[in-house]
N, C-alpha and C. Protein backbone atom coordinates (compact mmCIF):
# COMPACT_ATOMS: atom_id res chain seq x y z
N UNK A 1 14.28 -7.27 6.30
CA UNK A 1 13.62 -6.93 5.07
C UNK A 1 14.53 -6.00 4.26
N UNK A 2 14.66 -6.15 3.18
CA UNK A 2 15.61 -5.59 2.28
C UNK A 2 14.48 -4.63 1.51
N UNK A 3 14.37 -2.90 1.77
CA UNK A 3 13.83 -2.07 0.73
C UNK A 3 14.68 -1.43 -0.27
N UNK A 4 14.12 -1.12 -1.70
CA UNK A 4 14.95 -0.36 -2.28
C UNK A 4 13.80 1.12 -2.09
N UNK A 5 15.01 2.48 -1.89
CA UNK A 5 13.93 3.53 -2.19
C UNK A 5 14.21 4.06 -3.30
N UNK A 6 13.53 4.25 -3.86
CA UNK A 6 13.80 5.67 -5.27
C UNK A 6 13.76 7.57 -4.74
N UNK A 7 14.20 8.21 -5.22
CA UNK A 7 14.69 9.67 -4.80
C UNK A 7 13.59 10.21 -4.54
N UNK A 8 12.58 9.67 -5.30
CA UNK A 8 11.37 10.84 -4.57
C UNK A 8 11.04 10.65 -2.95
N UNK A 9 11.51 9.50 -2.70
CA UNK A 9 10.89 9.35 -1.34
C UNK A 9 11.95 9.11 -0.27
N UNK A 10 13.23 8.81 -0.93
CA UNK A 10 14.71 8.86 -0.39
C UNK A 10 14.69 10.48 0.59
N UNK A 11 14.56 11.42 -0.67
CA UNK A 11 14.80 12.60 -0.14
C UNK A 11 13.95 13.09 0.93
N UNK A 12 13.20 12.66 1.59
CA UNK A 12 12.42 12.98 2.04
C UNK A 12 13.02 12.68 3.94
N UNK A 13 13.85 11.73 3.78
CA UNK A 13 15.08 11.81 4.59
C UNK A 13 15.85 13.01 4.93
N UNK A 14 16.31 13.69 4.37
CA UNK A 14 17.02 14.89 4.07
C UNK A 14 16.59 16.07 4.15
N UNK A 15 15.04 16.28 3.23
CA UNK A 15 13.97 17.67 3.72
C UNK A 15 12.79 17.43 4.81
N UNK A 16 12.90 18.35 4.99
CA UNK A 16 11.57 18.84 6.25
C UNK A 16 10.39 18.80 5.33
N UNK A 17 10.03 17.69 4.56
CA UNK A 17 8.78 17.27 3.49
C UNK A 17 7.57 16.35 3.99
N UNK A 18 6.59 16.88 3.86
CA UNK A 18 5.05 15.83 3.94
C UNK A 18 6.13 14.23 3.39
N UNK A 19 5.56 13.26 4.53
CA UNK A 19 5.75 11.92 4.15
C UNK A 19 7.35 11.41 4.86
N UNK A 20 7.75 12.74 5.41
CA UNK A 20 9.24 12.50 6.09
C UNK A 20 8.93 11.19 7.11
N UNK A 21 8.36 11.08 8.08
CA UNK A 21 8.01 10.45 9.47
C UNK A 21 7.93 8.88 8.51
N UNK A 22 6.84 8.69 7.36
CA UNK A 22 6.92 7.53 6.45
C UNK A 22 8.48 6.52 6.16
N UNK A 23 9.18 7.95 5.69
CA UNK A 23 9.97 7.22 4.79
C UNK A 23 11.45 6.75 6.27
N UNK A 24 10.94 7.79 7.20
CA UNK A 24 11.74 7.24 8.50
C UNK A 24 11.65 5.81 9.11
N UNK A 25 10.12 5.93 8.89
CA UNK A 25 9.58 4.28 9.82
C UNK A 25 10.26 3.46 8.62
N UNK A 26 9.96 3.59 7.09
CA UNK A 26 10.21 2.30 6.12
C UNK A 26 11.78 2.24 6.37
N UNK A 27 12.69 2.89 6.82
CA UNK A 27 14.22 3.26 7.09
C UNK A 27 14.45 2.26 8.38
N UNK A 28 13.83 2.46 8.82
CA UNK A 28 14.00 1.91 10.56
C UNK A 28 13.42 0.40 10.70
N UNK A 29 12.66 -0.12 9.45
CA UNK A 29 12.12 -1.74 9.88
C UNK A 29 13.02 -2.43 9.30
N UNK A 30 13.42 -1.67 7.97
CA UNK A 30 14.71 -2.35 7.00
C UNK A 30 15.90 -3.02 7.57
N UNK A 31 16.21 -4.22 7.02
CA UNK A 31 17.15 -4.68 7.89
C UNK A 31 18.75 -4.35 6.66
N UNK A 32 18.13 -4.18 5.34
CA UNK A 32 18.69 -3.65 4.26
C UNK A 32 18.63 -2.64 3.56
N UNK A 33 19.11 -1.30 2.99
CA UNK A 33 18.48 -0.03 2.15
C UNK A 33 19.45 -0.83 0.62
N UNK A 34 18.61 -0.61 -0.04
CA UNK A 34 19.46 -0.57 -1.63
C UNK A 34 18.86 0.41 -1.68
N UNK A 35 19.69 1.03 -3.22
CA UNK A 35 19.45 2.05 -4.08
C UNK A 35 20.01 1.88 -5.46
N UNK A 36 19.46 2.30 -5.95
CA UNK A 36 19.70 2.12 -7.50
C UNK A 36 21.37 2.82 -8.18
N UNK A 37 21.77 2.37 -8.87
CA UNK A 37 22.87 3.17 -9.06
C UNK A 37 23.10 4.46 -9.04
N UNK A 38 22.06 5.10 -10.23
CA UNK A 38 22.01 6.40 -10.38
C UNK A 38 21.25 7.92 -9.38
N UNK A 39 20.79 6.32 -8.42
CA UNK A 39 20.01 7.28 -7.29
C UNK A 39 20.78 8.39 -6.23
N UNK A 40 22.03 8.61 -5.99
CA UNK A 40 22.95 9.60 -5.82
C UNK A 40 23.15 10.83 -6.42
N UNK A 41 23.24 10.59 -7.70
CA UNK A 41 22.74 11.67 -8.32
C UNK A 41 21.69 12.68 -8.35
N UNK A 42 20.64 11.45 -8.63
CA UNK A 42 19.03 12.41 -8.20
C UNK A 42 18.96 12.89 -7.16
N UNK A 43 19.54 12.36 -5.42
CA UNK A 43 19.69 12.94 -4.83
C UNK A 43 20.45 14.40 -4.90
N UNK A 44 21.33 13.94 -5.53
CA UNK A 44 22.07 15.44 -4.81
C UNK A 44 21.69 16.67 -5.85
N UNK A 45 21.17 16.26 -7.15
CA UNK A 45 20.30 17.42 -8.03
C UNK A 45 19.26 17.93 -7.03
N UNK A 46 18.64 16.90 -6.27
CA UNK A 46 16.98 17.40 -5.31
C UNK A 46 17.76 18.22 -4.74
N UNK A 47 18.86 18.16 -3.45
CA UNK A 47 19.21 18.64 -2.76
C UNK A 47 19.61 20.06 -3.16
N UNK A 48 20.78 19.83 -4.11
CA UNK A 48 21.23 21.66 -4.93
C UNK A 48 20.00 22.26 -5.37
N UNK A 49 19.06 21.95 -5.40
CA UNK A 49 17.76 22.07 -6.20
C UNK A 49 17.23 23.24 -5.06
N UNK A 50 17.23 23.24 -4.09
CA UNK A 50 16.70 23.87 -2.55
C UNK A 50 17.71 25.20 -2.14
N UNK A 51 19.04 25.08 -2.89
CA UNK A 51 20.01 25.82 -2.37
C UNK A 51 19.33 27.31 -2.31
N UNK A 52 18.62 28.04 -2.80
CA UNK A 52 18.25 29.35 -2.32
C UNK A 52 17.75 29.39 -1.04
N UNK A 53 17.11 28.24 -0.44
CA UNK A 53 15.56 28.00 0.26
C UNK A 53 16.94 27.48 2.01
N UNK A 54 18.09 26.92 2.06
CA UNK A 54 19.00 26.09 2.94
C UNK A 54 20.00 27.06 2.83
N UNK A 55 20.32 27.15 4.01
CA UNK A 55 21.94 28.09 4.04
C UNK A 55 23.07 27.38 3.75
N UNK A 56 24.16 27.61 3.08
CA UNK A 56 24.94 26.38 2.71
C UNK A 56 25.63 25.50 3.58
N UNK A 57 25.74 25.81 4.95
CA UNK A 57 26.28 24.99 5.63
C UNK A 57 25.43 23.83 5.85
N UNK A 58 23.89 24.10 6.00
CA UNK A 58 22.96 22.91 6.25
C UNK A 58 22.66 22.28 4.95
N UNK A 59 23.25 22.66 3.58
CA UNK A 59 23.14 22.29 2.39
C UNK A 59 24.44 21.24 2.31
N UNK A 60 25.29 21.66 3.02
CA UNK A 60 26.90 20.75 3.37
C UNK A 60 26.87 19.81 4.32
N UNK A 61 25.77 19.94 5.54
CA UNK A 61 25.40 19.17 6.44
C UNK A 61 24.65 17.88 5.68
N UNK A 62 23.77 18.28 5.21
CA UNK A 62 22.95 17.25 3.79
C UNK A 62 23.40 16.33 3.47
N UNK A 63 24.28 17.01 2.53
CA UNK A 63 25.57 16.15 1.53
C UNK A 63 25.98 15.21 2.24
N UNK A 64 26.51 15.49 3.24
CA UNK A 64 27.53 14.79 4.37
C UNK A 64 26.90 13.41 4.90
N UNK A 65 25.66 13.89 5.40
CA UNK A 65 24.53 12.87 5.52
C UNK A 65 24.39 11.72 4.55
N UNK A 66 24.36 12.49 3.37
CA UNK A 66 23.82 11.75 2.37
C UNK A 66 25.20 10.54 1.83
N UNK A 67 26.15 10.96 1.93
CA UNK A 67 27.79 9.96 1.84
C UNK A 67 27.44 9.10 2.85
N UNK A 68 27.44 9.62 4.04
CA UNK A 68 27.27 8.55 5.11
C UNK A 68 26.37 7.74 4.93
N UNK A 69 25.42 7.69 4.24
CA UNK A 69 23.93 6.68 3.97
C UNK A 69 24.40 6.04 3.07
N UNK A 70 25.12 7.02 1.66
CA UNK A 70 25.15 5.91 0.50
C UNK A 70 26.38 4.81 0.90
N UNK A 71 27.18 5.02 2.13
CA UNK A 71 28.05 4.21 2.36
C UNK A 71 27.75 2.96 3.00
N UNK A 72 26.72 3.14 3.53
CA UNK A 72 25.98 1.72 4.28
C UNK A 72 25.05 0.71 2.85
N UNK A 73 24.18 1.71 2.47
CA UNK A 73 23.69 1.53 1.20
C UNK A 73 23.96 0.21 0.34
N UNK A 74 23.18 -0.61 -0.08
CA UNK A 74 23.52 -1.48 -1.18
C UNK A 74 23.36 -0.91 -2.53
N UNK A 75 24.51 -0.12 -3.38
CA UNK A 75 23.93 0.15 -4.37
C UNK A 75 23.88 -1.11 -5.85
N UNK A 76 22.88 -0.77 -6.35
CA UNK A 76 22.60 -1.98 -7.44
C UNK A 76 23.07 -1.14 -8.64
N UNK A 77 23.42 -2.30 -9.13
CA UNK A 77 25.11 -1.41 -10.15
C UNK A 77 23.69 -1.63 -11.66
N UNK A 78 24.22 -0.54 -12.56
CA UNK A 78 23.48 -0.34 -13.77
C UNK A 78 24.26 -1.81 -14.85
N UNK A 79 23.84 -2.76 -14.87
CA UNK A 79 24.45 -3.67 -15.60
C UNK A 79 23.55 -3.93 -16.90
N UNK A 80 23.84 -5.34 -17.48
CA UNK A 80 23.13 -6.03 -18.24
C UNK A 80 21.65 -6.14 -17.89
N UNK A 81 21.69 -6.90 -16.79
CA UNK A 81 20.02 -7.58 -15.91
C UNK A 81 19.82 -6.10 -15.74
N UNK A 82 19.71 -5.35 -14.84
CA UNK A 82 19.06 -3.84 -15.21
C UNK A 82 18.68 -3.44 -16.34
N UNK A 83 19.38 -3.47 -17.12
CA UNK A 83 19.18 -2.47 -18.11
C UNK A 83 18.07 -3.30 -19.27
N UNK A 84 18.27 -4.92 -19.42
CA UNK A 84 17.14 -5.76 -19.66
C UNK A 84 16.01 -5.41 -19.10
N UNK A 85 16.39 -5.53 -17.35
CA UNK A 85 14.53 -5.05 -16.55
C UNK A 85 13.86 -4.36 -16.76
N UNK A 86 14.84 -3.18 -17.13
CA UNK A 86 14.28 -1.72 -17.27
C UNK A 86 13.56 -1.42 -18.87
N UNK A 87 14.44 -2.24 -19.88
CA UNK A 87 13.67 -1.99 -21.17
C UNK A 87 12.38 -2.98 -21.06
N UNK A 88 12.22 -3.61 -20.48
CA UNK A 88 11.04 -4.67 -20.72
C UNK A 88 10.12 -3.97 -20.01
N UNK A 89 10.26 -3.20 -18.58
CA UNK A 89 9.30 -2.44 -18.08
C UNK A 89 8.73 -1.36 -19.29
N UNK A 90 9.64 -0.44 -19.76
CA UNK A 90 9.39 0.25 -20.62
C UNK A 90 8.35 -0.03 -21.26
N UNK A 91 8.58 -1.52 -22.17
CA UNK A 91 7.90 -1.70 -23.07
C UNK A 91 6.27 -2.15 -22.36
N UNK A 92 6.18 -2.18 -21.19
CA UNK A 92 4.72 -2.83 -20.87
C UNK A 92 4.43 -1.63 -19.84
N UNK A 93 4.86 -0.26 -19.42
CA UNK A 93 4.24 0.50 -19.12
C UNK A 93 4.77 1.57 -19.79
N UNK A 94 3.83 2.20 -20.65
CA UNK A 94 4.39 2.78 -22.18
C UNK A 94 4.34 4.56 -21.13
N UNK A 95 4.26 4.30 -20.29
CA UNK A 95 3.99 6.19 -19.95
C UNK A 95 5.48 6.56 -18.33
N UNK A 96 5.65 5.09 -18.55
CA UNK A 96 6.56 4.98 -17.27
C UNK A 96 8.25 5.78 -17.94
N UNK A 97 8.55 7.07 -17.13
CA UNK A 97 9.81 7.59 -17.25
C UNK A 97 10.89 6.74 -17.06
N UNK A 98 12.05 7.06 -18.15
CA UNK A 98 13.19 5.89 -18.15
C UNK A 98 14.21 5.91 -16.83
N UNK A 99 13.99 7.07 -16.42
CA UNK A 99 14.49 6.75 -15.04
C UNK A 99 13.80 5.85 -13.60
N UNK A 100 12.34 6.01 -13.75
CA UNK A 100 11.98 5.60 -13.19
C UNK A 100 12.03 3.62 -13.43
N UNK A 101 11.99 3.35 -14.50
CA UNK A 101 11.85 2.17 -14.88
C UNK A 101 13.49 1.51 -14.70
N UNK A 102 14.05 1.98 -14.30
CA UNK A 102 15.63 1.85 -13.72
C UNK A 102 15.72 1.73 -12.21
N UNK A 103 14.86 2.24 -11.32
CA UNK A 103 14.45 2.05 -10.27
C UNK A 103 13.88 0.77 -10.05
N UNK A 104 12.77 1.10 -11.14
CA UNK A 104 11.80 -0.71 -10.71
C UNK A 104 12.55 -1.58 -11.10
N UNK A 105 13.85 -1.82 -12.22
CA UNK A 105 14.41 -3.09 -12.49
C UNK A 105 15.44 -2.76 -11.21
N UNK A 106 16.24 -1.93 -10.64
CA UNK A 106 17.22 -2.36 -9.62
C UNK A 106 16.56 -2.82 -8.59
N UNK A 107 15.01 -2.56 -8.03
CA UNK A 107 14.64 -3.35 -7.08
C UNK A 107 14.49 -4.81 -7.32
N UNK A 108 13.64 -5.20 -8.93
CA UNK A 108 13.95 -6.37 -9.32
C UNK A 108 15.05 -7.07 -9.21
N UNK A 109 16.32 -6.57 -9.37
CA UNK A 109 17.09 -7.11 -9.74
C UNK A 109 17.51 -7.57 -8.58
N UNK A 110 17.63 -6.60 -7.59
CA UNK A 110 18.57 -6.89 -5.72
C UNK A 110 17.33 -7.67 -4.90
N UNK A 111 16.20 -8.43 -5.74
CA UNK A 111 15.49 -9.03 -4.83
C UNK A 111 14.91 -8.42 -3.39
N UNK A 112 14.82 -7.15 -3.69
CA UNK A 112 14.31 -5.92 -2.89
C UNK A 112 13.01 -6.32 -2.16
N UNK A 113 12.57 -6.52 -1.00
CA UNK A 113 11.06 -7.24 -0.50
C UNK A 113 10.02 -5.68 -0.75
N UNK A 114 10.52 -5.24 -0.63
CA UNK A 114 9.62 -3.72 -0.88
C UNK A 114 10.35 -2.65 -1.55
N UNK A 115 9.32 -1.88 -2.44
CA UNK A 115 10.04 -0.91 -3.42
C UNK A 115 9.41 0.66 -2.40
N UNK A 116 9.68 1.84 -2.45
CA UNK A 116 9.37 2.47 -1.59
C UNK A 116 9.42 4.12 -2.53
N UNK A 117 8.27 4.83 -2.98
CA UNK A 117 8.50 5.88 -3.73
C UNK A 117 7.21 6.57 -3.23
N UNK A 118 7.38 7.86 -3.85
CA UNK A 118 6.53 9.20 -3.58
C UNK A 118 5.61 9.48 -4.44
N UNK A 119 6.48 8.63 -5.62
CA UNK A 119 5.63 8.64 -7.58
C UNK A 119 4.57 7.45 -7.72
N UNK A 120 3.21 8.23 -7.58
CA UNK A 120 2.29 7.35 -7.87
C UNK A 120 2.09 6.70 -9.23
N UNK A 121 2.32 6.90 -10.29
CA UNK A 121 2.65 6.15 -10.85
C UNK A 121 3.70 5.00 -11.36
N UNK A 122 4.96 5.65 -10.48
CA UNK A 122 6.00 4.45 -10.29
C UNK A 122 5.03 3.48 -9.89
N UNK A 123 4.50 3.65 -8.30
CA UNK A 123 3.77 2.60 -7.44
C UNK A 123 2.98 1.90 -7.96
N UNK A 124 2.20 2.62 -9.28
CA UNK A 124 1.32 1.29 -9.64
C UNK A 124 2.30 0.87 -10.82
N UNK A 125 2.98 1.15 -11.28
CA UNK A 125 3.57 0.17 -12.10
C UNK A 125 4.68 -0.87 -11.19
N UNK A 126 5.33 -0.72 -10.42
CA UNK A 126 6.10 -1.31 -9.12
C UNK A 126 4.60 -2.68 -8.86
N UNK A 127 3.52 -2.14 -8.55
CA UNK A 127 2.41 -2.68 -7.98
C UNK A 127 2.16 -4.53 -8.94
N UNK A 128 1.82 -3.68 -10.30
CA UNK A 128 1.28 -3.92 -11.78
C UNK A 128 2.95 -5.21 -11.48
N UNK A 129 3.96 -5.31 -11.19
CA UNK A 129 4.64 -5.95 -11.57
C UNK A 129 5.16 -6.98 -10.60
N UNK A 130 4.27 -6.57 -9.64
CA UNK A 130 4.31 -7.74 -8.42
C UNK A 130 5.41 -7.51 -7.32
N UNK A 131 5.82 -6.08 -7.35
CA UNK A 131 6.70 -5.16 -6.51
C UNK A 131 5.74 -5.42 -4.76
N UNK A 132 5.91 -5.60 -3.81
CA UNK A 132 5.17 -5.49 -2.63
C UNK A 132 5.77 -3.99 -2.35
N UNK A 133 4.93 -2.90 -2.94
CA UNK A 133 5.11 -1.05 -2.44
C UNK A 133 4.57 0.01 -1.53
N UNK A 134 5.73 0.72 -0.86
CA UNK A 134 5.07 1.54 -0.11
C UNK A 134 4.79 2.81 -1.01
N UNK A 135 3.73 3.76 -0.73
CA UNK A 135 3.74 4.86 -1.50
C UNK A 135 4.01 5.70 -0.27
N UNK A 136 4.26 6.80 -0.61
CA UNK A 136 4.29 7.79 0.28
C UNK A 136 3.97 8.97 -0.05
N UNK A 137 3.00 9.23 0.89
CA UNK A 137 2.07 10.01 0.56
C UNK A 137 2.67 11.32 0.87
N UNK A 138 2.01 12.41 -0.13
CA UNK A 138 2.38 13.74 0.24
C UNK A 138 1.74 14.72 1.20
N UNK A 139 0.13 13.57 2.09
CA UNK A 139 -0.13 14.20 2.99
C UNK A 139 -1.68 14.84 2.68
């Protein structure tokens, strides 16, 4: 099964967060992870995001982690077909964030069997578009 995750529920890999054990099992049935292009990024903003709260070596431990994942990773490149998916989502879920709607077209696009996020409203628009989604709950 090929999932794509989006960062809210990616990270959850990485922190000691409600919904961690979730996003482990959806990690472990996958026979594929995509991620969206720009989803590296969001990661590693979440991650610096904590730096008061992580000592920096386990903030460097993270990182490290996180290369090693995006290296297995299918990432789905920001192209044409994306960036089409993503404005057409736009236009039919008028409250859906443009990042998020970049998520739902790279799962569209990589033929993703499950989309996998933390953002309940991603999920029902993922849902709304015939996405088969896990949510993950915050518990």
């Amino acid at each position: 099964m090929k999932v794509l995750l989006d960062p809210s529920a990616l990270v959850k890999r990485y922190l000691a967060e409600p919904g961690r054990e979730a996003v482990q099992a959806a990690l472990a049935q996958a026979h594929q992870v995509a991620v969206a292009a720009h989803c590296k990024a969001e990661l590693v903003s979440a991650l610096t995001a904590h730096r008061d709260a992580l000592p920096e070596a386990e903030l460097l431990r993270l990182l490290g982690l996180l290369q090693a994942d995006f290296d297995d990773f299918e990432r789905v490149a920001l192209d044409r077909k994306v960036e089409a998916l993503s404005q057409a989502l736009l236009l039919r879920h008028a409250r859906l964030p443009a990042s998020d709607a970049l998520h739902l077209a790279a799962a569209q696009a990589c033929g993703a069997d499950r989309f996998v996020t933390a953002d309940r409203r991603q999920a029902q628009a993922a849902q709304q578009e015939g996405l088969k989604t896990l949510l993950i709950e915050e518990a």
